[in-house]
PDB file of N, CA and C in Angstrom:
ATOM      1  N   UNK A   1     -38.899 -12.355  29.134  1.00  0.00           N
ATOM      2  CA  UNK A   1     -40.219 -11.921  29.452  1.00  0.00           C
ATOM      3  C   UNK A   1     -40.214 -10.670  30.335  1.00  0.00           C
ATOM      4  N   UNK A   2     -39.088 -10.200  30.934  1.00  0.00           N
ATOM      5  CA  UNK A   2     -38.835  -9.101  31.820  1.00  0.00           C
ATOM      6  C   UNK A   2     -38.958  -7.880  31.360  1.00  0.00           C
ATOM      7  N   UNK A   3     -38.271  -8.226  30.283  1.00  0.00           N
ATOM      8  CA  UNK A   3     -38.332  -6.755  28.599  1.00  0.00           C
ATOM      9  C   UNK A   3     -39.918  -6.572  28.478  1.00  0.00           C
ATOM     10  N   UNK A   4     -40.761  -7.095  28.357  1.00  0.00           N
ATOM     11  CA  UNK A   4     -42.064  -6.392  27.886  1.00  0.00           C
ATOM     12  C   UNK A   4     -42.884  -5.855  28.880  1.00  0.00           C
ATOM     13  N   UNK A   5     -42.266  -5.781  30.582  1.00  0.00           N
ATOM     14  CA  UNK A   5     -42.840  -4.401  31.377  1.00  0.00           C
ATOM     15  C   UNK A   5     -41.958  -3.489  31.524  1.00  0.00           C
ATOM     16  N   UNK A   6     -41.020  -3.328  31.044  1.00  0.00           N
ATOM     17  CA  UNK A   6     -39.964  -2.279  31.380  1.00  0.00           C
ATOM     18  C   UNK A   6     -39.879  -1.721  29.796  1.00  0.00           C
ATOM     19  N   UNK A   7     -39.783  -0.242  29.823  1.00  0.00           N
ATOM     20  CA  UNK A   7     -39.566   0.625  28.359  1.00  0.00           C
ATOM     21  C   UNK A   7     -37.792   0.298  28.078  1.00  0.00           C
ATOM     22  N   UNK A   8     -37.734   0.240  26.860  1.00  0.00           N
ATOM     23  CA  UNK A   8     -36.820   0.487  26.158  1.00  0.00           C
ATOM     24  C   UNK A   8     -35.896   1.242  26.641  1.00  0.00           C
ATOM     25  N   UNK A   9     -34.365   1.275  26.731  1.00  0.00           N
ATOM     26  CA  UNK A   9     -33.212   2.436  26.977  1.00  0.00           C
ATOM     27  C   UNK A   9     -32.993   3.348  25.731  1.00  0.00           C
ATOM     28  N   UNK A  10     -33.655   4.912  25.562  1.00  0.00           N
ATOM     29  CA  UNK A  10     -33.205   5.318  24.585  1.00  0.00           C
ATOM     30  C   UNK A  10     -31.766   5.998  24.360  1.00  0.00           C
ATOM     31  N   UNK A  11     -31.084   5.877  23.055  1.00  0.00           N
ATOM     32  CA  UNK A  11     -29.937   6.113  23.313  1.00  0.00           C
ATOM     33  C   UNK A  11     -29.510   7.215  23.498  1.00  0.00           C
ATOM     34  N   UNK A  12     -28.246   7.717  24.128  1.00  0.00           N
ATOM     35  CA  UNK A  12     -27.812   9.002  25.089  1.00  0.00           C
ATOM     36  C   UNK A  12     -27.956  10.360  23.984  1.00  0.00           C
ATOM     37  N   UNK A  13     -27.110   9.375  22.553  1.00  0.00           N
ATOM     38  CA  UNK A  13     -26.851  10.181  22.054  1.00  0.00           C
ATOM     39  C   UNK A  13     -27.800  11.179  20.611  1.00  0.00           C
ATOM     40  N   UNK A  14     -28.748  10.029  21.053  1.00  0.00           N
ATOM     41  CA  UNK A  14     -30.571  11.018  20.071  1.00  0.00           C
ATOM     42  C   UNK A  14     -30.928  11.570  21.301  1.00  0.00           C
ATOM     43  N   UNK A  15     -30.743  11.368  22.419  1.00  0.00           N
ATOM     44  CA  UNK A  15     -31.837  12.464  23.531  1.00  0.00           C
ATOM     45  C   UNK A  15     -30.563  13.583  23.334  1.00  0.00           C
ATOM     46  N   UNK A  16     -29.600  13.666  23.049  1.00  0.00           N
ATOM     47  CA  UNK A  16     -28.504  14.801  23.368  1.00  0.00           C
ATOM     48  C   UNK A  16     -29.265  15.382  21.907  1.00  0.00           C
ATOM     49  N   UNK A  17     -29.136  14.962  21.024  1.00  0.00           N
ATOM     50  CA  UNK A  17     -29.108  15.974  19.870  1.00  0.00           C
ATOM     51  C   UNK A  17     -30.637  16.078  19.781  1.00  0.00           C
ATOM     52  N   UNK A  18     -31.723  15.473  20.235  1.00  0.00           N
ATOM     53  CA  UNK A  18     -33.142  16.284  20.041  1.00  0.00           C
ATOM     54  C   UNK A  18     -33.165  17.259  21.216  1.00  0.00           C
ATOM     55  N   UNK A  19     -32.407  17.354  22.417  1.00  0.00           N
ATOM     56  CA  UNK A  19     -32.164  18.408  23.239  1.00  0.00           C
ATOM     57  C   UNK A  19     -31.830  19.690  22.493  1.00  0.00           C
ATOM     58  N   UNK A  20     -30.804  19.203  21.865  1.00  0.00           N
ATOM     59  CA  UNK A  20     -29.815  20.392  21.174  1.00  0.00           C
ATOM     60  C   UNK A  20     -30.460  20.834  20.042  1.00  0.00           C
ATOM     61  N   UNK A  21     -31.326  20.559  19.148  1.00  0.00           N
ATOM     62  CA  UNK A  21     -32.344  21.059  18.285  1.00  0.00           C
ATOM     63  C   UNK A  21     -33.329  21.920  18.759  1.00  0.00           C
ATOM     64  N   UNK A  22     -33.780  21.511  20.052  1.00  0.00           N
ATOM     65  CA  UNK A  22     -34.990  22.284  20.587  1.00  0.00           C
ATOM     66  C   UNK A  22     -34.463  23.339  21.015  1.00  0.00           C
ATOM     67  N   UNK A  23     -33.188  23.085  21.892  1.00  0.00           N
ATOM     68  CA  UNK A  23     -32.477  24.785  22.256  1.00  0.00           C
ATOM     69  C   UNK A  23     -32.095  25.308  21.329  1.00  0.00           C
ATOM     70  N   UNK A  24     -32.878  26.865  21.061  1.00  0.00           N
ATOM     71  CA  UNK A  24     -32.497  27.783  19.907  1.00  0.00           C
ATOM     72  C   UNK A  24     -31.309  28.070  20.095  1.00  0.00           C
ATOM     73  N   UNK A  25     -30.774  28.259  21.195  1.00  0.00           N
ATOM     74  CA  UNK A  25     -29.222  29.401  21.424  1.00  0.00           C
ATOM     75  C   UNK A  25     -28.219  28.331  21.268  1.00  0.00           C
ATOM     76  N   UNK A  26     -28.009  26.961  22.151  1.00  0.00           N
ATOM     77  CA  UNK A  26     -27.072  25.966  21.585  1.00  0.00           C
ATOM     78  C   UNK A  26     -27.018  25.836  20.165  1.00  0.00           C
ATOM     79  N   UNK A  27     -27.923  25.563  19.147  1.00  0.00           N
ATOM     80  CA  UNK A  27     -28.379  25.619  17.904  1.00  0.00           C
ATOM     81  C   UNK A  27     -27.691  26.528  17.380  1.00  0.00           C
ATOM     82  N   UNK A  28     -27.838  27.868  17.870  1.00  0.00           N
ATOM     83  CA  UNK A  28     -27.430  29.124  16.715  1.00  0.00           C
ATOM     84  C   UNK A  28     -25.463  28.997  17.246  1.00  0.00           C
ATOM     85  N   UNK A  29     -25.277  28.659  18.362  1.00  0.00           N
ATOM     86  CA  UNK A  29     -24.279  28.825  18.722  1.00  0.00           C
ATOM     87  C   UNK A  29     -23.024  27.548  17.802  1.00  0.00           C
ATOM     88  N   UNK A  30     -23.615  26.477  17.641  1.00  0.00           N
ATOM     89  CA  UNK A  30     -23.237  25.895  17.072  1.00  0.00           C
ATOM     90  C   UNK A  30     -23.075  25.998  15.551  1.00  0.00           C
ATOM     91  N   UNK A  31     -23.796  27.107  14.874  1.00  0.00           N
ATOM     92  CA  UNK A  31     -24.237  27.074  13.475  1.00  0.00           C
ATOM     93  C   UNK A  31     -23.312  28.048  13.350  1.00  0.00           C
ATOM     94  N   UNK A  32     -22.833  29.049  14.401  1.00  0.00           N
ATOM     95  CA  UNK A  32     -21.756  29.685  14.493  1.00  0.00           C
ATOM     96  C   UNK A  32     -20.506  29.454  14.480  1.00  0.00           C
ATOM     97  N   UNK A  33     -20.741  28.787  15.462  1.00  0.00           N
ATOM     98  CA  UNK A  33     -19.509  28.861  16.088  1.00  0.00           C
ATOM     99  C   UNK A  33     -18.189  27.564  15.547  1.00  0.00           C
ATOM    100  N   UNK A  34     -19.087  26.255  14.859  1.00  0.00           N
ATOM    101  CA  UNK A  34     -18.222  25.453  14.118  1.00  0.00           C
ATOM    102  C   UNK A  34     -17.667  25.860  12.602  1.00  0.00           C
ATOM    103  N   UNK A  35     -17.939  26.796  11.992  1.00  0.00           N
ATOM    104  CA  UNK A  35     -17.552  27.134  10.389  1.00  0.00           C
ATOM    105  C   UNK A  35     -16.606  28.189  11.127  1.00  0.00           C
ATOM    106  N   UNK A  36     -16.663  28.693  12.472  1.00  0.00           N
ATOM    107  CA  UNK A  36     -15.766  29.493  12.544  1.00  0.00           C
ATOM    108  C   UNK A  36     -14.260  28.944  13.232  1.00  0.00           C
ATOM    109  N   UNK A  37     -14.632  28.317  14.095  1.00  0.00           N
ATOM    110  CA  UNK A  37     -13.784  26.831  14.652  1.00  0.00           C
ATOM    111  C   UNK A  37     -12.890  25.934  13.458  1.00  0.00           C
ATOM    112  N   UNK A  38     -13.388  25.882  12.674  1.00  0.00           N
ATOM    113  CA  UNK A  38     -12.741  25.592  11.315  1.00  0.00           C
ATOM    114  C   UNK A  38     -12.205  26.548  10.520  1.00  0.00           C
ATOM    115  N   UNK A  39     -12.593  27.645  10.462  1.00  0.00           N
ATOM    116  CA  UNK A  39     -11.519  28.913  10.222  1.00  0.00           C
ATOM    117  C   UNK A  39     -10.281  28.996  10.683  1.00  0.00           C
ATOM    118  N   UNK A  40     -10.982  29.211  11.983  1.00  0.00           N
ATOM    119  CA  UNK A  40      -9.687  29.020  13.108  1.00  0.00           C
ATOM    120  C   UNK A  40      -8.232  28.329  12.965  1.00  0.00           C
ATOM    121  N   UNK A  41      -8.840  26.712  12.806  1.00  0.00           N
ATOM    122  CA  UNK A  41      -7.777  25.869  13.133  1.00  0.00           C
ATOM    123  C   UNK A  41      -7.658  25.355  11.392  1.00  0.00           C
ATOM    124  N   UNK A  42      -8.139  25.678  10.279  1.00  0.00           N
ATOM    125  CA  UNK A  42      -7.761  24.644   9.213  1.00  0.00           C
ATOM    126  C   UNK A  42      -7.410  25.702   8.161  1.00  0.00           C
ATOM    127  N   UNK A  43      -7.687  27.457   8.476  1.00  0.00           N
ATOM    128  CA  UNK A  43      -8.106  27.825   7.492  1.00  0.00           C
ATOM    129  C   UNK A  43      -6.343  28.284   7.076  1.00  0.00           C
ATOM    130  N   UNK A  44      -6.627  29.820   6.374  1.00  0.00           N
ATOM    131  CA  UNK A  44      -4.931  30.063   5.701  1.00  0.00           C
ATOM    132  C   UNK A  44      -4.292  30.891   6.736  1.00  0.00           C
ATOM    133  N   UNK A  45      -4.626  31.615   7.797  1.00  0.00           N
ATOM    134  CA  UNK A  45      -4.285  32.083   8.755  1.00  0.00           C
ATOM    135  C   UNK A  45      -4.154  31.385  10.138  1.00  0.00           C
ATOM    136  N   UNK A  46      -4.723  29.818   9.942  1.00  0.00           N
ATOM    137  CA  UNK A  46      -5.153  28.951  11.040  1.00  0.00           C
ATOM    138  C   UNK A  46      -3.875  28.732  12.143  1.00  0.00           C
ATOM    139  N   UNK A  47      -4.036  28.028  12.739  1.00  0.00           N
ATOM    140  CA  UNK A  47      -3.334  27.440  13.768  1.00  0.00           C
ATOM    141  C   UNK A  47      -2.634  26.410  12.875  1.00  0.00           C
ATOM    142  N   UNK A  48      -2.797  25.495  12.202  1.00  0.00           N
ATOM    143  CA  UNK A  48      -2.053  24.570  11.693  1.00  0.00           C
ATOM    144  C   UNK A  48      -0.861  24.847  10.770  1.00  0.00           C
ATOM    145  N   UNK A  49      -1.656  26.731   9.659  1.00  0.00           N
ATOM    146  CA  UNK A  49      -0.857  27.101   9.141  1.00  0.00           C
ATOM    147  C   UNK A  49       0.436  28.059   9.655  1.00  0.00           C
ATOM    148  N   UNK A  50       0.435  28.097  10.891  1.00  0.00           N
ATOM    149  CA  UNK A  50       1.417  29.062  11.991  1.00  0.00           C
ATOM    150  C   UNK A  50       2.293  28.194  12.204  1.00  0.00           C
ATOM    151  N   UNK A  51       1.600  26.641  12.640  1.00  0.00           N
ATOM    152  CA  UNK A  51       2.666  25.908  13.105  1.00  0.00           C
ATOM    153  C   UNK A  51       3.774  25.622  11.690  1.00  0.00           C
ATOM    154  N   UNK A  52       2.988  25.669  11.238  1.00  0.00           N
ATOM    155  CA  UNK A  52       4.233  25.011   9.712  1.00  0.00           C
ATOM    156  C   UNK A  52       4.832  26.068   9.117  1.00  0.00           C
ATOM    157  N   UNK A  53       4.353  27.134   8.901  1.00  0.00           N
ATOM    158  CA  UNK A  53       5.173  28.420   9.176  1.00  0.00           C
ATOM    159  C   UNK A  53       6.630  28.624  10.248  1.00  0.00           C
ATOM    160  N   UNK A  54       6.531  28.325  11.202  1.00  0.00           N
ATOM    161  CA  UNK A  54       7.132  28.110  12.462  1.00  0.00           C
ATOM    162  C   UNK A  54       7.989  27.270  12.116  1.00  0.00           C
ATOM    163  N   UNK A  55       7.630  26.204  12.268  1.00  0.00           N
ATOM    164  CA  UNK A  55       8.589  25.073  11.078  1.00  0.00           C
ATOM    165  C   UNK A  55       9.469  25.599   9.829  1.00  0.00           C
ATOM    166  N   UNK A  56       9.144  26.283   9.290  1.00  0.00           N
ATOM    167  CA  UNK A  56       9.854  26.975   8.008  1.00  0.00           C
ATOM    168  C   UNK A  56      11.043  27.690   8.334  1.00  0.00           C
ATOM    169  N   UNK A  57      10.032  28.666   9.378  1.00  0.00           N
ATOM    170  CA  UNK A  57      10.748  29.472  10.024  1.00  0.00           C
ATOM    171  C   UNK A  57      12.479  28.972  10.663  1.00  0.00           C
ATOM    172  N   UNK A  58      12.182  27.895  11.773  1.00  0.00           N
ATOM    173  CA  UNK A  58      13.174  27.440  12.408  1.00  0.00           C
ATOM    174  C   UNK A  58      13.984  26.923  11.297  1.00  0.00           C
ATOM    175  N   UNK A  59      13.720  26.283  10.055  1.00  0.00           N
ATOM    176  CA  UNK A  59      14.592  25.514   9.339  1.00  0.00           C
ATOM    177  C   UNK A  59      15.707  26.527   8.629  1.00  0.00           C
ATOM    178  N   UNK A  60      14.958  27.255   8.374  1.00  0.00           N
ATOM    179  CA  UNK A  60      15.711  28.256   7.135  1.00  0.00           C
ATOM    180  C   UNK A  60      16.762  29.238   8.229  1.00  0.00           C
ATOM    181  N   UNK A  61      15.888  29.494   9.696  1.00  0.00           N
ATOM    182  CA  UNK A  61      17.250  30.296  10.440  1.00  0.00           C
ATOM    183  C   UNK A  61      18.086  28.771  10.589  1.00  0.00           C
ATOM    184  N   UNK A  62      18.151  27.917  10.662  1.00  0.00           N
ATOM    185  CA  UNK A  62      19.346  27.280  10.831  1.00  0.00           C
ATOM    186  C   UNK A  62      20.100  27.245   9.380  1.00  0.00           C
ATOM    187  N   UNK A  63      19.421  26.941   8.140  1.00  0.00           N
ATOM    188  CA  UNK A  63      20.251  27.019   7.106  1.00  0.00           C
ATOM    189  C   UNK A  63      21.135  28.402   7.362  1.00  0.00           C
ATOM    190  N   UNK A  64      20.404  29.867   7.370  1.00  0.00           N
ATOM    191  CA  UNK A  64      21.133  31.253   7.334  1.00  0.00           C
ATOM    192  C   UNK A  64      22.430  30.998   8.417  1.00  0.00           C
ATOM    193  N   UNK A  65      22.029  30.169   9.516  1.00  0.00           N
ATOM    194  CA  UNK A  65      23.577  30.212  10.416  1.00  0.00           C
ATOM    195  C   UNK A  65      24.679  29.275  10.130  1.00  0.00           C
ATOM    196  N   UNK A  66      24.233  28.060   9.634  1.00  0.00           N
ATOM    197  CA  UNK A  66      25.098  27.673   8.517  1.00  0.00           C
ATOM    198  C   UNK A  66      25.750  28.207   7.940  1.00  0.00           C
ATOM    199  N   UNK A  67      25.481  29.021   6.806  1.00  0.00           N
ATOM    200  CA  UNK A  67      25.982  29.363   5.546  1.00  0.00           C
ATOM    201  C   UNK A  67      26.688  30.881   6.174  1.00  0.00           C
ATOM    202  N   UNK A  68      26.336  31.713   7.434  1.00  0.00           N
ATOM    203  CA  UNK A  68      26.862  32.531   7.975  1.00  0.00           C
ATOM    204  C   UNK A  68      28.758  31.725   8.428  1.00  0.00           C
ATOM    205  N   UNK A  69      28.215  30.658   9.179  1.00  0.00           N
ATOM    206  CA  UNK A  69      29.606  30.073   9.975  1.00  0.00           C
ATOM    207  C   UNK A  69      30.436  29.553   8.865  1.00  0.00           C
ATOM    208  N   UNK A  70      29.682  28.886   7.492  1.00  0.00           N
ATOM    209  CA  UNK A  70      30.439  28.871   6.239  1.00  0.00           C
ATOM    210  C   UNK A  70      30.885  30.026   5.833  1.00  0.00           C
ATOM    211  N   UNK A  71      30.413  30.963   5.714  1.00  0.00           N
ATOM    212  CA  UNK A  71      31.061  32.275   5.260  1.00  0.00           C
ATOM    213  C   UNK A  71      32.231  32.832   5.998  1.00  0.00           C
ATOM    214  N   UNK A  72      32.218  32.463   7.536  1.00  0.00           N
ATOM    215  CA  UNK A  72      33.248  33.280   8.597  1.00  0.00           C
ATOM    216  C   UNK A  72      34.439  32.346   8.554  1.00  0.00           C
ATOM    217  N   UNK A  73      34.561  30.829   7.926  1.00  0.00           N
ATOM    218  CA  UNK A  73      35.307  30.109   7.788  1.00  0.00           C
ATOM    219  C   UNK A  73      36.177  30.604   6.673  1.00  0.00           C
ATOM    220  N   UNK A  74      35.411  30.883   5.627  1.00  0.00           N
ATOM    221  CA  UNK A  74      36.119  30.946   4.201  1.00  0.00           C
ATOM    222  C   UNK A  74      36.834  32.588   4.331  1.00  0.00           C
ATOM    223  N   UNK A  75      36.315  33.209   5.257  1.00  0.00           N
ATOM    224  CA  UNK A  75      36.635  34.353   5.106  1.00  0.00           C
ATOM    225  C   UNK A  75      38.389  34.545   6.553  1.00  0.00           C
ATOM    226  N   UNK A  76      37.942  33.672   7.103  1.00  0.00           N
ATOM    227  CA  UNK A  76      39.352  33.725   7.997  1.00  0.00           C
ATOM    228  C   UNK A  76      40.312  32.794   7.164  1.00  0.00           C
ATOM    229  N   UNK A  77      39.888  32.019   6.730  1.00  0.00           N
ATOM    230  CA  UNK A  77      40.849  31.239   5.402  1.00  0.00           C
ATOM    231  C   UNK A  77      41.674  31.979   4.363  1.00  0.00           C
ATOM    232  N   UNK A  78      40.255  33.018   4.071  1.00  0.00           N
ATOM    233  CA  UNK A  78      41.342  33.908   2.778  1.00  0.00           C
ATOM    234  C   UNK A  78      42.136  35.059   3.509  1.00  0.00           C
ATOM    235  N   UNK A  79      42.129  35.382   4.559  1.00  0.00           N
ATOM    236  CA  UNK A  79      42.431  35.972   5.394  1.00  0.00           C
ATOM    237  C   UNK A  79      44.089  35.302   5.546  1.00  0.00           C
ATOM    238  N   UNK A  80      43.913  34.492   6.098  1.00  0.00           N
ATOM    239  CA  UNK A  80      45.530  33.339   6.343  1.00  0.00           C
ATOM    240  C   UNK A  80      46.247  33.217   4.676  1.00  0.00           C
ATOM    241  N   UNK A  81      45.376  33.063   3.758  1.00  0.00           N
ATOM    242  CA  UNK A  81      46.054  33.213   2.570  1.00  0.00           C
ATOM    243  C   UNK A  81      46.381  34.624   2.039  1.00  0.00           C
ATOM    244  N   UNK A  82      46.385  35.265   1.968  1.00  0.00           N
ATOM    245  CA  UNK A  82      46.959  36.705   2.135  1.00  0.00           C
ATOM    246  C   UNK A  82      48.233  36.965   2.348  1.00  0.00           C
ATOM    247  N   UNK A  83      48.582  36.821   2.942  1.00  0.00           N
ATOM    248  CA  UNK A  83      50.395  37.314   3.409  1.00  0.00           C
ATOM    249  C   UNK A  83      51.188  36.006   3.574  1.00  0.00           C
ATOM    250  N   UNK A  84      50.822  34.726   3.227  1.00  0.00           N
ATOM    251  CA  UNK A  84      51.476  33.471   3.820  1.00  0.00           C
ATOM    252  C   UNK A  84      51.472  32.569   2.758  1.00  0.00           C
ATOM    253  N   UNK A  85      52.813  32.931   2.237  1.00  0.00           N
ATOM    254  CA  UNK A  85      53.578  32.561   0.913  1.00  0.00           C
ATOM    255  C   UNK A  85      53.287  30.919   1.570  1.00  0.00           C
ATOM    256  N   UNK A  86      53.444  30.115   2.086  1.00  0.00           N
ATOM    257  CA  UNK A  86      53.508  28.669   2.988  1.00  0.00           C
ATOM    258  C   UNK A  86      52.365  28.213   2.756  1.00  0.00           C
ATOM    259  N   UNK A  87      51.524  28.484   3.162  1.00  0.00           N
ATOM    260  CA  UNK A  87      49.856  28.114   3.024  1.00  0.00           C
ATOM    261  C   UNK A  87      49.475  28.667   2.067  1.00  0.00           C
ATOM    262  N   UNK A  88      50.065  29.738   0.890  1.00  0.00           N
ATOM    263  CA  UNK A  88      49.369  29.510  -0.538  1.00  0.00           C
ATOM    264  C   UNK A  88      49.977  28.607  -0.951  1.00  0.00           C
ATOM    265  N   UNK A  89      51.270  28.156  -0.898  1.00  0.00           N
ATOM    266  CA  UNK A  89      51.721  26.849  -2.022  1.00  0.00           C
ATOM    267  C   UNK A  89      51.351  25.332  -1.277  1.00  0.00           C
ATOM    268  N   UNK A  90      50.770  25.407  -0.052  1.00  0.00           N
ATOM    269  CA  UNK A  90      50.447  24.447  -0.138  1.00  0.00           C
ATOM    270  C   UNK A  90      48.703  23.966  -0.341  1.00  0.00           C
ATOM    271  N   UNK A  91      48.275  25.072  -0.547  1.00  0.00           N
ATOM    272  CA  UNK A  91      46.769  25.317  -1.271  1.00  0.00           C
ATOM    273  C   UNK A  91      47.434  24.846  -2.930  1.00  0.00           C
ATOM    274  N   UNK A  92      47.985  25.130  -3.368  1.00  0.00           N
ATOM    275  CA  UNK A  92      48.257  25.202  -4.746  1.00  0.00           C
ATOM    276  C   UNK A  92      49.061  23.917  -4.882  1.00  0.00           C
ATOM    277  N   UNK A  93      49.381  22.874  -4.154  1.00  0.00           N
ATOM    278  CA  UNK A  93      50.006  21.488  -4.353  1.00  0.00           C
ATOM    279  C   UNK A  93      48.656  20.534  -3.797  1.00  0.00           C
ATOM    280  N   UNK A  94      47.971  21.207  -2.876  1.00  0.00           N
ATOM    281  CA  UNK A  94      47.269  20.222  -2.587  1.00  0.00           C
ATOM    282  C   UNK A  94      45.931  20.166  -3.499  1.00  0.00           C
ATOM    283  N   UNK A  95      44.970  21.405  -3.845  1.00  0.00           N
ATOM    284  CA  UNK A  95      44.383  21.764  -4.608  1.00  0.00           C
ATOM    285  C   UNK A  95      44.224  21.335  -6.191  1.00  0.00           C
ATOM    286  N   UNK A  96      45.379  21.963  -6.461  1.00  0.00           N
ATOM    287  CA  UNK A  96      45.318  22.209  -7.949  1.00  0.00           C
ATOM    288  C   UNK A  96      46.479  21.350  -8.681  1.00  0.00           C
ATOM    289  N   UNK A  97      47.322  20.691  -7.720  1.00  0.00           N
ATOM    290  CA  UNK A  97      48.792  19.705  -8.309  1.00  0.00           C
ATOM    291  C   UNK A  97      49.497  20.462  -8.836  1.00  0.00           C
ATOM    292  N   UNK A  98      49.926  21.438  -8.310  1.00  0.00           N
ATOM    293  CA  UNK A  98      51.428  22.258  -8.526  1.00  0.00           C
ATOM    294  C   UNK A  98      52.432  21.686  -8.626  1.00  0.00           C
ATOM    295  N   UNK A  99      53.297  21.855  -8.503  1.00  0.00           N
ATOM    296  CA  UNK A  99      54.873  21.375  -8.469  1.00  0.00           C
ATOM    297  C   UNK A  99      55.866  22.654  -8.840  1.00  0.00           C
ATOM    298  N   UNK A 100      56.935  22.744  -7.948  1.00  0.00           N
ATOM    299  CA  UNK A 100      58.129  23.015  -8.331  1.00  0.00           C
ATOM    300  C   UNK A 100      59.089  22.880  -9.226  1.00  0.00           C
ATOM    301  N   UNK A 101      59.830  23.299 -10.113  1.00  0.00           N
ATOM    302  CA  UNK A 101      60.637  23.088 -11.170  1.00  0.00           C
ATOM    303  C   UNK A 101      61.821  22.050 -10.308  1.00  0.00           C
ATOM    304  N   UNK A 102      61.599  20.684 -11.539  1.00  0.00           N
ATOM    305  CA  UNK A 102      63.213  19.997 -10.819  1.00  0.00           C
ATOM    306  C   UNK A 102      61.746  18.379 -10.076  1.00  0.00           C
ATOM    307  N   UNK A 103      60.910  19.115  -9.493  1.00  0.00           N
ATOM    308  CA  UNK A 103      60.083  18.145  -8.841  1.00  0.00           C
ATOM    309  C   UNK A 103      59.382  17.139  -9.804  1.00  0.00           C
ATOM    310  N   UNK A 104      59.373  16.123  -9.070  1.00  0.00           N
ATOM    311  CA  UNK A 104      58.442  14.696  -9.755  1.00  0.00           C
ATOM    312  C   UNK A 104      57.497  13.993  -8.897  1.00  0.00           C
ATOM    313  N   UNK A 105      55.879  14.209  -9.788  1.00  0.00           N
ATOM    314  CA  UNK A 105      55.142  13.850  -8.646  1.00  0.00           C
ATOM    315  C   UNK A 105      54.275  12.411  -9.040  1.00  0.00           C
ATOM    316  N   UNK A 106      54.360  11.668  -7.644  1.00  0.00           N
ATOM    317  CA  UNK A 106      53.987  10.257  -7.649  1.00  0.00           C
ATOM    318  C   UNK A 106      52.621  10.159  -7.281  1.00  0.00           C
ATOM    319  N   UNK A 107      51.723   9.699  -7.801  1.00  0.00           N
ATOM    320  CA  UNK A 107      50.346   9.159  -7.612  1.00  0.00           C
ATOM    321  C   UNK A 107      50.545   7.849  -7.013  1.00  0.00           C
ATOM    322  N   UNK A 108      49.407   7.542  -5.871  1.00  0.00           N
ATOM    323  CA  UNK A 108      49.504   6.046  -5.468  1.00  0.00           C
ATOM    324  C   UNK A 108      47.648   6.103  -5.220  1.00  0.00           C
ATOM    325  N   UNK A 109      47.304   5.114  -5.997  1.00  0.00           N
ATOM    326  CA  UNK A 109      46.100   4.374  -6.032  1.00  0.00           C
ATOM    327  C   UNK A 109      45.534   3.845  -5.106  1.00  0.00           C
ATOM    328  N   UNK A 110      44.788   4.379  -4.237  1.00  0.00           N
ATOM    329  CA  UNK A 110      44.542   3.268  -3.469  1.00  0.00           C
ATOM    330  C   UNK A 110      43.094   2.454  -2.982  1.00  0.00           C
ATOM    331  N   UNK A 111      42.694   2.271  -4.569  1.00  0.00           N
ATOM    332  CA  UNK A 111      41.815   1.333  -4.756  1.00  0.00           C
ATOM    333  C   UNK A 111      42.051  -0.134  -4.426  1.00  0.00           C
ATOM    334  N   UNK A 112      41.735  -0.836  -3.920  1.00  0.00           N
ATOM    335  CA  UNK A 112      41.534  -2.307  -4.076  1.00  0.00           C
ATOM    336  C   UNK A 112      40.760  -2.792  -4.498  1.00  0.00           C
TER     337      UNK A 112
END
């Protein structure tokens, strides 16, 4: 019975937005300023698309230093194979199953 001398609580959030209708400049500012806010952050130049860019970015310089430290490997390798009669034949026994004339070579399985 207390409710029917006391008005109603209207809610916060219809007095906020019939506020914000009646102000022309909040209004225009908003009619602005959110399609551009969404430019901003969703569009093809956005913020979201930088970060994943960025992302790309970092991945692929780590592949390039990879395949750099792969390259400086193979290249001090052929480097050692060059003048070192020792380490080509044993590239060429271990590699490719060479053998020496006179030699007999044993396979051992070692599946279980």
């Amino acid at each position: 019975m207390d409710n029917l001398f006391y008005r109603k609580e209207k809610k916060k959030s219809r007095v906020l937005l019939k506020k914000l209708f009646k102000n022309k400049r909040a209004m225009l500012g908003l009619v602005i300023g959110v399609p551009i806010a969404f430019y901003v952050v969703f569009g093809n130049r956005g913020v979201l698309q930088r970060i994943r860019l960025e992302q790309q970015k970092a991945e692929l310089e780590m592949k390039i230093s990879d395949a750099e430290a792969e390259t400086r490997a193979l290249q001090a390798k052929s480097k050692a194979l060059e003048g070192d009669k020792k380490a080509i034949e044993k590239v060429a026994r271990e590699n490719y199953g060479m053998v020496r004339d006179g030699e007999t070579v044993y396979k051992v399985n070692k599946s279980k």
